[in-house]
C-alpha atoms as a PDB file:
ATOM      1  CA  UNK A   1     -22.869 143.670 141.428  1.00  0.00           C
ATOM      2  CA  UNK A   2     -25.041 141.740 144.172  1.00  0.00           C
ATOM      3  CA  UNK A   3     -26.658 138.424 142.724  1.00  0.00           C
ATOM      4  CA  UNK A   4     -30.445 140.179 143.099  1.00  0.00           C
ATOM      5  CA  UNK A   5     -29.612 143.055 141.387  1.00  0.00           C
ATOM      6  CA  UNK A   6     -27.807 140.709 138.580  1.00  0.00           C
ATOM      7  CA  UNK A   7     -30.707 138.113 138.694  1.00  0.00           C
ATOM      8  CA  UNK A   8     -32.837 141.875 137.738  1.00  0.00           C
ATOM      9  CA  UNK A   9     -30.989 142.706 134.929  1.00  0.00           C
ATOM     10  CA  UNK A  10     -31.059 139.244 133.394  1.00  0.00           C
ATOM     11  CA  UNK A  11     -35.265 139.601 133.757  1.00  0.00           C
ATOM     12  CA  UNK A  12     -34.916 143.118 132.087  1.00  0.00           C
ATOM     13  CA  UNK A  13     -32.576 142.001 129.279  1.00  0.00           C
ATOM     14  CA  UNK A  14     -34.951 139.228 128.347  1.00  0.00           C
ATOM     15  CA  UNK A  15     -37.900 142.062 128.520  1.00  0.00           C
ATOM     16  CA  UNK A  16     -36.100 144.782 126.358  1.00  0.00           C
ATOM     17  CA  UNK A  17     -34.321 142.197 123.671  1.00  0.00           C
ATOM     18  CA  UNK A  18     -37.354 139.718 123.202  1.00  0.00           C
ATOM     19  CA  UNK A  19     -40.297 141.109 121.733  1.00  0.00           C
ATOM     20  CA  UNK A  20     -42.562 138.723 122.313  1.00  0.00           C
ATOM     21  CA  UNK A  21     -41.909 139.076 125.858  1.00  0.00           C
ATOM     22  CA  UNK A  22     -44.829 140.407 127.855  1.00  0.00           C
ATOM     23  CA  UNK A  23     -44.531 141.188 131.256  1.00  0.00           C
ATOM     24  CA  UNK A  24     -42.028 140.575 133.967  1.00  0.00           C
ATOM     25  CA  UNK A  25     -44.167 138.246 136.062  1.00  0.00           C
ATOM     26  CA  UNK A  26     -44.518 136.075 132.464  1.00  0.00           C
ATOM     27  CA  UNK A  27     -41.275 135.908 131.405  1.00  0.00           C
ATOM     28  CA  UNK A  28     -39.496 135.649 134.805  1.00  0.00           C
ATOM     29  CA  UNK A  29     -42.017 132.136 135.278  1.00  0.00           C
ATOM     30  CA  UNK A  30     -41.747 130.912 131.382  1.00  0.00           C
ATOM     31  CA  UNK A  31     -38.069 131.721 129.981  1.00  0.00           C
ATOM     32  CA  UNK A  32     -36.245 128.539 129.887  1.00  0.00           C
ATOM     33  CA  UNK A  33     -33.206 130.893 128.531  1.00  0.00           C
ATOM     34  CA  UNK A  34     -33.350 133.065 131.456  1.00  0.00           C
ATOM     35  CA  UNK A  35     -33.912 130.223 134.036  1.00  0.00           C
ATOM     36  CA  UNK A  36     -30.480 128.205 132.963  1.00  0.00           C
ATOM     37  CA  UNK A  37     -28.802 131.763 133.682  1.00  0.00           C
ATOM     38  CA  UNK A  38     -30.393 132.519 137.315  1.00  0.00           C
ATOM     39  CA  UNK A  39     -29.190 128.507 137.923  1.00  0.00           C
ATOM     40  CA  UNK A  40     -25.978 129.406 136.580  1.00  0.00           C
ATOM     41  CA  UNK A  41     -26.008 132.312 138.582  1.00  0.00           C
ATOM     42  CA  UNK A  42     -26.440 130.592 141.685  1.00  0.00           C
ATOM     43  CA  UNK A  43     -24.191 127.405 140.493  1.00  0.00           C
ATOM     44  CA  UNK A  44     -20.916 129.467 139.912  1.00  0.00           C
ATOM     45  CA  UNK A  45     -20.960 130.846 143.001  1.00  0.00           C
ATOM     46  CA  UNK A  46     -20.395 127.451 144.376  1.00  0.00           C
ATOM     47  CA  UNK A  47     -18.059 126.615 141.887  1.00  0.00           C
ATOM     48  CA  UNK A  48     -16.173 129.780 142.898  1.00  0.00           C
ATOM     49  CA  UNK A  49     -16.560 129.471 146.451  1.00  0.00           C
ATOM     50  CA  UNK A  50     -13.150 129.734 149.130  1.00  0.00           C
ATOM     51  CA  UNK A  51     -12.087 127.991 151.814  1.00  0.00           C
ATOM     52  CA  UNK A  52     -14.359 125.391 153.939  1.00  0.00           C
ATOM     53  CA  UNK A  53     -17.253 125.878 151.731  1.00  0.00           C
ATOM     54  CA  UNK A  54     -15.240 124.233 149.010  1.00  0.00           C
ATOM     55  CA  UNK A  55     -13.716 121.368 151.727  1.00  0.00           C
ATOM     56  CA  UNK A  56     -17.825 120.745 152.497  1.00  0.00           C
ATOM     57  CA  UNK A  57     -18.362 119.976 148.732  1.00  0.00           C
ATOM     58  CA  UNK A  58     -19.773 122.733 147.330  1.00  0.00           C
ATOM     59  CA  UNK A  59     -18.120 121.985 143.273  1.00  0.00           C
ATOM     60  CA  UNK A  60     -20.136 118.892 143.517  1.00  0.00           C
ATOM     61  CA  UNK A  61     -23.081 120.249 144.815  1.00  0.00           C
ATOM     62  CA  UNK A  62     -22.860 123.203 141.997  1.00  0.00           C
ATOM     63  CA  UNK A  63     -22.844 120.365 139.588  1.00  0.00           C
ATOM     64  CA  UNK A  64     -25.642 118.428 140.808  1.00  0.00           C
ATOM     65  CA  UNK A  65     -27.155 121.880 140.745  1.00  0.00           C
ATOM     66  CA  UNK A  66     -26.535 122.123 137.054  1.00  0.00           C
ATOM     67  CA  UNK A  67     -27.474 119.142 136.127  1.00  0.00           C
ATOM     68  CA  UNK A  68     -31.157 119.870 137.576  1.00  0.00           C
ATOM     69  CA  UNK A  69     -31.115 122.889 135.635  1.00  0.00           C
ATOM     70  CA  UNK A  70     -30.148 121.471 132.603  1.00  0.00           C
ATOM     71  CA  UNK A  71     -33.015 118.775 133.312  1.00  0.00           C
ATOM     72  CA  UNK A  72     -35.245 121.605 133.884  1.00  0.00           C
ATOM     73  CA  UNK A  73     -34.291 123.768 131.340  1.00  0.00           C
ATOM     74  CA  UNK A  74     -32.841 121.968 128.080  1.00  0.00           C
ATOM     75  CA  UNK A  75     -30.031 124.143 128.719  1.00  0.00           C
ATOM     76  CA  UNK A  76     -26.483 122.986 129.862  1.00  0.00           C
ATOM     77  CA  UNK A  77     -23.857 125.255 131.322  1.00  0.00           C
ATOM     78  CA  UNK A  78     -20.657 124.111 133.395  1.00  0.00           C
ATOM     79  CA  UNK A  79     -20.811 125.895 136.658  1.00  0.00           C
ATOM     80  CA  UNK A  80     -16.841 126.940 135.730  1.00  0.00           C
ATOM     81  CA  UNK A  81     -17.863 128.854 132.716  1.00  0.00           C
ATOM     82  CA  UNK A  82     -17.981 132.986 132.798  1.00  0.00           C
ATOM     83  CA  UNK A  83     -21.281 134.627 131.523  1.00  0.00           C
ATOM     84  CA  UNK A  84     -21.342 137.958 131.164  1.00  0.00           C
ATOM     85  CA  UNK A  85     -24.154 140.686 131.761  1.00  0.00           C
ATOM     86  CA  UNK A  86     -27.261 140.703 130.046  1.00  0.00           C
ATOM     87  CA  UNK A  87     -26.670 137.419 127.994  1.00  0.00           C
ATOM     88  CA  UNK A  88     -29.974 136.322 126.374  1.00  0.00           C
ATOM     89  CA  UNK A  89     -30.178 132.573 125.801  1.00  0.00           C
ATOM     90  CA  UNK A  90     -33.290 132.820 123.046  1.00  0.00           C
ATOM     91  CA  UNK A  91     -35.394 129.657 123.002  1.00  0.00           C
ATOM     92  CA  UNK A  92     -32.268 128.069 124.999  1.00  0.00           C
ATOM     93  CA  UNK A  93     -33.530 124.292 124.352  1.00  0.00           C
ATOM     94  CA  UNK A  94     -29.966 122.218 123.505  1.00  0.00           C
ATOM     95  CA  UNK A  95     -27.587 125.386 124.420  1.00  0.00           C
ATOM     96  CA  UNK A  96     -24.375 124.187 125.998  1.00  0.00           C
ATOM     97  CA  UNK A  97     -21.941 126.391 127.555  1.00  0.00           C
ATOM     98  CA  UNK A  98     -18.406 124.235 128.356  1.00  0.00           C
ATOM     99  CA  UNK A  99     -16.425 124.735 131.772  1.00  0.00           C
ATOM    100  CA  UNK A 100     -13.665 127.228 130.408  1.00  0.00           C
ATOM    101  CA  UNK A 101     -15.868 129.151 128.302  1.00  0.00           C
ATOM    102  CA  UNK A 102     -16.055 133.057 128.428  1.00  0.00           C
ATOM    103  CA  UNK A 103     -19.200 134.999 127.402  1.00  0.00           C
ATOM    104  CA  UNK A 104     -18.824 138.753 127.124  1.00  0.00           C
ATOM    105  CA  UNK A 105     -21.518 141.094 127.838  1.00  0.00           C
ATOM    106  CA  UNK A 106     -24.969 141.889 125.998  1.00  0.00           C
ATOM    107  CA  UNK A 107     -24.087 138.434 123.936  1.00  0.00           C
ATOM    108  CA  UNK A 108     -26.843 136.682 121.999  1.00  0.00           C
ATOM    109  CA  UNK A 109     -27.577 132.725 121.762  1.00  0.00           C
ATOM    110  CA  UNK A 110     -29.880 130.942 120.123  1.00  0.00           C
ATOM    111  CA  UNK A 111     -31.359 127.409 120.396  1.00  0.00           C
ATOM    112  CA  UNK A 112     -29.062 124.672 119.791  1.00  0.00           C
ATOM    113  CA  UNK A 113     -25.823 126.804 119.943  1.00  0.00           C
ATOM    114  CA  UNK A 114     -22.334 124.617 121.857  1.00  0.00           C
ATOM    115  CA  UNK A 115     -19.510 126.630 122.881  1.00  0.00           C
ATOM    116  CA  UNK A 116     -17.321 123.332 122.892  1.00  0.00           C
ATOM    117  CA  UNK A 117     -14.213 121.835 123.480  1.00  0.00           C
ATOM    118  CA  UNK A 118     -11.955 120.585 120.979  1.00  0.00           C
ATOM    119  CA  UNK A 119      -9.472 118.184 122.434  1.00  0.00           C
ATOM    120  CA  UNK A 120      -7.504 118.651 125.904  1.00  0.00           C
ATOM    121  CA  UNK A 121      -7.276 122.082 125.429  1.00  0.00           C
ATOM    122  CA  UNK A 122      -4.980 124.878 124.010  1.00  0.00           C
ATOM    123  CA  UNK A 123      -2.643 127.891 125.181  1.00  0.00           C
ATOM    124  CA  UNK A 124      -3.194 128.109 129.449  1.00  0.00           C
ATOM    125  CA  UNK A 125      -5.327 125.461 129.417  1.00  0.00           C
ATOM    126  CA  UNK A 126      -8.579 126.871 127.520  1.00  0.00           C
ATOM    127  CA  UNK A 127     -10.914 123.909 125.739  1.00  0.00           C
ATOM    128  CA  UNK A 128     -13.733 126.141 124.970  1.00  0.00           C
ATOM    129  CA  UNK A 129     -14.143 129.333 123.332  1.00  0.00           C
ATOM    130  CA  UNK A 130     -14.399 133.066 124.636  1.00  0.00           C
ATOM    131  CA  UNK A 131     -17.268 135.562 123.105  1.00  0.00           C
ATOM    132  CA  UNK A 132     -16.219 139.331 123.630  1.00  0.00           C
ATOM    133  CA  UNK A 133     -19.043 141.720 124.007  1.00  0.00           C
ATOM    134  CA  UNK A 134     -22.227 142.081 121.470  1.00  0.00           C
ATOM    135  CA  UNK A 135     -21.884 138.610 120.099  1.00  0.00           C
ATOM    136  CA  UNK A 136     -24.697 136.712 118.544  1.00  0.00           C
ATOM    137  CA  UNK A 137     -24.378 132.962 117.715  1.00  0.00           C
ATOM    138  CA  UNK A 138     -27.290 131.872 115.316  1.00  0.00           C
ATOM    139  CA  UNK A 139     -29.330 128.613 115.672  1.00  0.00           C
ATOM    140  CA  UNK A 140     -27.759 125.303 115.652  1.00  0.00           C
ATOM    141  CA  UNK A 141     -24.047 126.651 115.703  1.00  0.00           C
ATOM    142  CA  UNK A 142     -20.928 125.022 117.042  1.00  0.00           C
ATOM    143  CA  UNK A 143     -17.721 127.216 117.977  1.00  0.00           C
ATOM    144  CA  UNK A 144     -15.611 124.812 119.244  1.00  0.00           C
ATOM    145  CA  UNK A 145     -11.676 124.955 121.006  1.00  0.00           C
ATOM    146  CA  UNK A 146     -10.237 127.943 122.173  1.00  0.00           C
ATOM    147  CA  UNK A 147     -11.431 130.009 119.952  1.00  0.00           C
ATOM    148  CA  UNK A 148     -12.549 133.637 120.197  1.00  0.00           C
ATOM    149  CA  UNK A 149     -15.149 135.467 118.761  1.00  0.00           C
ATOM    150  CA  UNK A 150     -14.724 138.964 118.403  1.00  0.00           C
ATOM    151  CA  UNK A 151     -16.680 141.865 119.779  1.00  0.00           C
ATOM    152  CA  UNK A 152     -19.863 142.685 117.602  1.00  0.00           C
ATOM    153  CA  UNK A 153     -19.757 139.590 115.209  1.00  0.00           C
ATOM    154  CA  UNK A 154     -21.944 137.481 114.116  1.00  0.00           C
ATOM    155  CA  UNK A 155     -21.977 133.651 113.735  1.00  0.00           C
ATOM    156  CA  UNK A 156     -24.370 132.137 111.177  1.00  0.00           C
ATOM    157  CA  UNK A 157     -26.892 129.474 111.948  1.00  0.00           C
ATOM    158  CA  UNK A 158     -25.651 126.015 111.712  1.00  0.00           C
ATOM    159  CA  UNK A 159     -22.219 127.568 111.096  1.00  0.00           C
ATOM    160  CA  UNK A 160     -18.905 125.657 112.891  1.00  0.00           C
ATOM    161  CA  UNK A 161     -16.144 127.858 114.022  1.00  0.00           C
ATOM    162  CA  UNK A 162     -12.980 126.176 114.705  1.00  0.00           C
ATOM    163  CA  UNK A 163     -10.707 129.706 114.064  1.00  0.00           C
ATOM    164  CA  UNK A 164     -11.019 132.884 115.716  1.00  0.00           C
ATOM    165  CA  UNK A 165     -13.392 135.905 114.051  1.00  0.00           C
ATOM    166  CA  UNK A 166     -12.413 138.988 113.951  1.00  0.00           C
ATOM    167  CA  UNK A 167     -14.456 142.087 115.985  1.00  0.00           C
ATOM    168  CA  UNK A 168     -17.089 143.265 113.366  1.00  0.00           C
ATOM    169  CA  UNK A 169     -17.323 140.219 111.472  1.00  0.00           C
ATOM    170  CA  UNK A 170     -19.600 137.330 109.997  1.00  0.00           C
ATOM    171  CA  UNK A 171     -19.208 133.959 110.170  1.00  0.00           C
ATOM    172  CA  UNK A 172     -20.860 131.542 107.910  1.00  0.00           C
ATOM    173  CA  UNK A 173     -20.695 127.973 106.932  1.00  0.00           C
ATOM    174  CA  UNK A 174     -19.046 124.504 107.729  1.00  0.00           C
ATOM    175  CA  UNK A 175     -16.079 124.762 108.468  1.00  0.00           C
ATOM    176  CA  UNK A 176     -17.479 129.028 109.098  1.00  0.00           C
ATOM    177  CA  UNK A 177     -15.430 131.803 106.835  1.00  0.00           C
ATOM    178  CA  UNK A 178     -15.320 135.098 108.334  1.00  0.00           C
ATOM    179  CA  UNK A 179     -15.760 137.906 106.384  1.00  0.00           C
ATOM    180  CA  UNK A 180     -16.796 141.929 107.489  1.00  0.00           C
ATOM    181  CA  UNK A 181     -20.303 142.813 108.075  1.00  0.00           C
ATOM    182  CA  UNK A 182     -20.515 145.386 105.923  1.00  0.00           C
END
């Protein structure tokens, strides 16, 4: 998908999942959330980049890039991690997003969340943790290591998940117990 269309679909996703979002002139100039993913956007493309854009410095300049946006923003996310479509970074202030983390699709973050490392890192090299599709991570949580959430679950504000969750589930509490949603 071309980064325009993309940078669309992140305006619409804040639109159709926020409802206190008015119109698209409004939320594409006031959405902290949505303006740490355009950066990011923009920042792992550089991070990414082949070649002799990479010999002309182009990791450094998508982290000086991400650092302004985090500035800007409140929100922190390593050029090197994966986002998914139509994330929604809600109230994003204190979000941060470490370098091997994977967000799936139509995920759901709240203010204060870390997808964080836990020590040097695990099996090939992952520190941080990997959201599948449809997952929502409540206020103030921590899911640390490399760790994955399953697709459709649910993790509690304030909650720290150091073990994977199962697809379908909910995951409360310090250290967070997963349990179905039902």
């Amino acid at each position: 998908m071309r980064l325009v269309a993309r940078l669309r679909e992140d305006l619409e996703t804040v639109r159709r999942r926020d409802p206190a979002a008015r119109g698209r002139l409004e939320t594409a100039l006031v959405y902290s959330g949505l303006h740490a993913v355009w950066a990011h956007r923009v920042t792992s493309r550089l991070w990414r980049a082949e070649g002799a854009p990479r010999l002309l410095g182009a990791r450094t300049l998508a982290r000086v890039v991400s650092q302004l946006s985090r500035t800007l923003t409140g929100v922190e996310i390593h050029p090197g991690a994966r986002l998914g479509r139509r994330l929604f970074i809600d109230h994003g202030m204190g979000v941060v997003i470490g370098e091997t983390a994977v967000v799936g699709d139509d995920c759901t973050l709240f203010h204060g969340v870390t997808l964080g490392g836990k020590g040097r890192g695990g099996a090939l090299g992952r520190r941080h943790p990997t959201l599948a599709d449809g997952v929502m991570i409540g206020a103030g949580a921590a899911v640390l290591g490399g760790v994955t959430v399953g697709a459709g679950s649910i993790v509690g504000a304030n909650a720290v998940v150091t073990r994977d969750v199962p697809p379908g589930s909910i995951a409360v509490g310090v250290p967070a117990v997963a349990r179905p949603r039902d």
